[in-house]
C-alpha atoms as a PDB file:
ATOM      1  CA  UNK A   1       5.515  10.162   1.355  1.00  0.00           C
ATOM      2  CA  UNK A   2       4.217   7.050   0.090  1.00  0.00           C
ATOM      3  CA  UNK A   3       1.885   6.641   3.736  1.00  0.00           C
ATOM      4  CA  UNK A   4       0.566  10.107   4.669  1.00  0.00           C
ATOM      5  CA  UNK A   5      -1.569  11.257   2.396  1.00  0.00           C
ATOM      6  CA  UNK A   6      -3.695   7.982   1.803  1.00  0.00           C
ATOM      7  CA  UNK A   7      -3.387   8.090   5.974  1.00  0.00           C
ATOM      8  CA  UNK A   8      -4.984  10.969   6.367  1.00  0.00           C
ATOM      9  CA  UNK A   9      -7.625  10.191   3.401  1.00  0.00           C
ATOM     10  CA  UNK A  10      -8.461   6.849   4.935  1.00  0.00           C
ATOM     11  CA  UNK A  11      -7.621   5.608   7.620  1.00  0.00           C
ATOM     12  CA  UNK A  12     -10.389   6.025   9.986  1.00  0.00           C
ATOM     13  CA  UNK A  13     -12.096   4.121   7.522  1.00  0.00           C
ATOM     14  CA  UNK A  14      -9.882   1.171   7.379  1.00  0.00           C
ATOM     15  CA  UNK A  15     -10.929  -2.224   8.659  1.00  0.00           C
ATOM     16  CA  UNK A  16      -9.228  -3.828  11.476  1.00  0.00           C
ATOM     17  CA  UNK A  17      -8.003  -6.674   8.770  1.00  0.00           C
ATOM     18  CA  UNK A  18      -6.828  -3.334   6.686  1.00  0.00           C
ATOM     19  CA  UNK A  19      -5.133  -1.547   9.874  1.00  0.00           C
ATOM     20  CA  UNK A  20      -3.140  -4.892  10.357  1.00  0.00           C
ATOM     21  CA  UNK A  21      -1.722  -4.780   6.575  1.00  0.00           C
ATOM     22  CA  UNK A  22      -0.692  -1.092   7.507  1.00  0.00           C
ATOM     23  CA  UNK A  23       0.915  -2.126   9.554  1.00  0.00           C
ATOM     24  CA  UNK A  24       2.690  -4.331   8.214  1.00  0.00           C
ATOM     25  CA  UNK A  25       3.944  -2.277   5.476  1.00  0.00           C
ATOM     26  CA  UNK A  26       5.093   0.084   7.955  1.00  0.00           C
ATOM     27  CA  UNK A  27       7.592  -2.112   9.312  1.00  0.00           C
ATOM     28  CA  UNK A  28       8.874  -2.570   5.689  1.00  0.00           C
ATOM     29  CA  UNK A  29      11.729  -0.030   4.501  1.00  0.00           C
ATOM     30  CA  UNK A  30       9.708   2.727   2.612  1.00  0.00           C
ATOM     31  CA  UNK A  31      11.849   1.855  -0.701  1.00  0.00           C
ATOM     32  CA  UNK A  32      10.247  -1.269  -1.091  1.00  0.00           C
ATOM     33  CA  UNK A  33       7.087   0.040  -0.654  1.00  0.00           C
ATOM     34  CA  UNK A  34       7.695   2.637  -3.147  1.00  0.00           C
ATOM     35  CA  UNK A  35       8.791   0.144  -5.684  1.00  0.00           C
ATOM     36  CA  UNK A  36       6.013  -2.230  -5.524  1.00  0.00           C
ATOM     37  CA  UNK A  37       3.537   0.876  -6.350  1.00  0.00           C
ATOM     38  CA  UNK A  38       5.603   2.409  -9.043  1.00  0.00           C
ATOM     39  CA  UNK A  39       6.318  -0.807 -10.767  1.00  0.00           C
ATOM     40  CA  UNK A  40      10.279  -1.017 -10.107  1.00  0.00           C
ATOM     41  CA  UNK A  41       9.824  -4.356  -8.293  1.00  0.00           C
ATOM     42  CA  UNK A  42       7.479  -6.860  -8.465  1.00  0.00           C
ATOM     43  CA  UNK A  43       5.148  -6.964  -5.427  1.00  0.00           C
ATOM     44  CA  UNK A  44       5.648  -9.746  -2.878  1.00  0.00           C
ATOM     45  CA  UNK A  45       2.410 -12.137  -2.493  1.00  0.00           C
ATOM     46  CA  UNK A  46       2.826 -11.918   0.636  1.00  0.00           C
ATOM     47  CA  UNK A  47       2.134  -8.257   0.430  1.00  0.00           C
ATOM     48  CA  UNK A  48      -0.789  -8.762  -2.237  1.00  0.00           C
ATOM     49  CA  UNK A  49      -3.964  -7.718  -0.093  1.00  0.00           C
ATOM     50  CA  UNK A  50      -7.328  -5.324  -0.781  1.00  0.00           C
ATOM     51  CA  UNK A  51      -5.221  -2.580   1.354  1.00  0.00           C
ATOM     52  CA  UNK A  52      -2.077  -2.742  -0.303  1.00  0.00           C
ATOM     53  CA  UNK A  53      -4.746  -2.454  -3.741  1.00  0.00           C
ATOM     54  CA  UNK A  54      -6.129   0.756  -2.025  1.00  0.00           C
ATOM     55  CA  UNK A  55      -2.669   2.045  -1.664  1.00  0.00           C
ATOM     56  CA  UNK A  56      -1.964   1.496  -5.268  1.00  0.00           C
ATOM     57  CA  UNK A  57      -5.054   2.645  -6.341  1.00  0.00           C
ATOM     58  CA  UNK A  58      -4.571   5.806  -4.872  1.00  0.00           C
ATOM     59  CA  UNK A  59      -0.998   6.340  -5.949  1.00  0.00           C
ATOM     60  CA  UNK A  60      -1.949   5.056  -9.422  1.00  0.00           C
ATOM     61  CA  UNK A  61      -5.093   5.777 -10.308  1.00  0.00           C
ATOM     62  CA  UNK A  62      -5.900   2.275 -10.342  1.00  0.00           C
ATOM     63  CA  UNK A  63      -3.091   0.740 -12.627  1.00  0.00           C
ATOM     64  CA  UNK A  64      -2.615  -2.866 -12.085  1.00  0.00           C
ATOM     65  CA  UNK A  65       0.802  -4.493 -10.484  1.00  0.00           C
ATOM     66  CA  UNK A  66       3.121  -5.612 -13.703  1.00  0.00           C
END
């Protein structure tokens, strides 16, 4: 859910930097994910890159991180 459809709209145009922070949040439990782009929990720095930005950009419309 939170993955598939931004997948499918980008990922053939991701950069190999971008395909590595995919990846990355693939690995993480799909909860945590979820909070960090609805604004339950705040997002890890170490999590705060341009793809994870995409990702909330496209779940949010572009509304910031609180």
């Amino acid at each position: 859910m939170v993955y598939g459809r931004f997948a499918d709209k980008h990922i053939a145009a991701l950069s190999k930097a971008e395909l590595d922070d995919y990846e990355k949040l693939l690995e993480l439990r799909d909860q945590q994910v979820f909070d960090w782009i609805f604004g339950a929990q705040p997002l890890d720095p170490n999590y705060d890159t341009p793809l994870f930005r995409r990702l909330l950009a496209f779940h949010n419309g572009g509304a910031s991180i609180k």
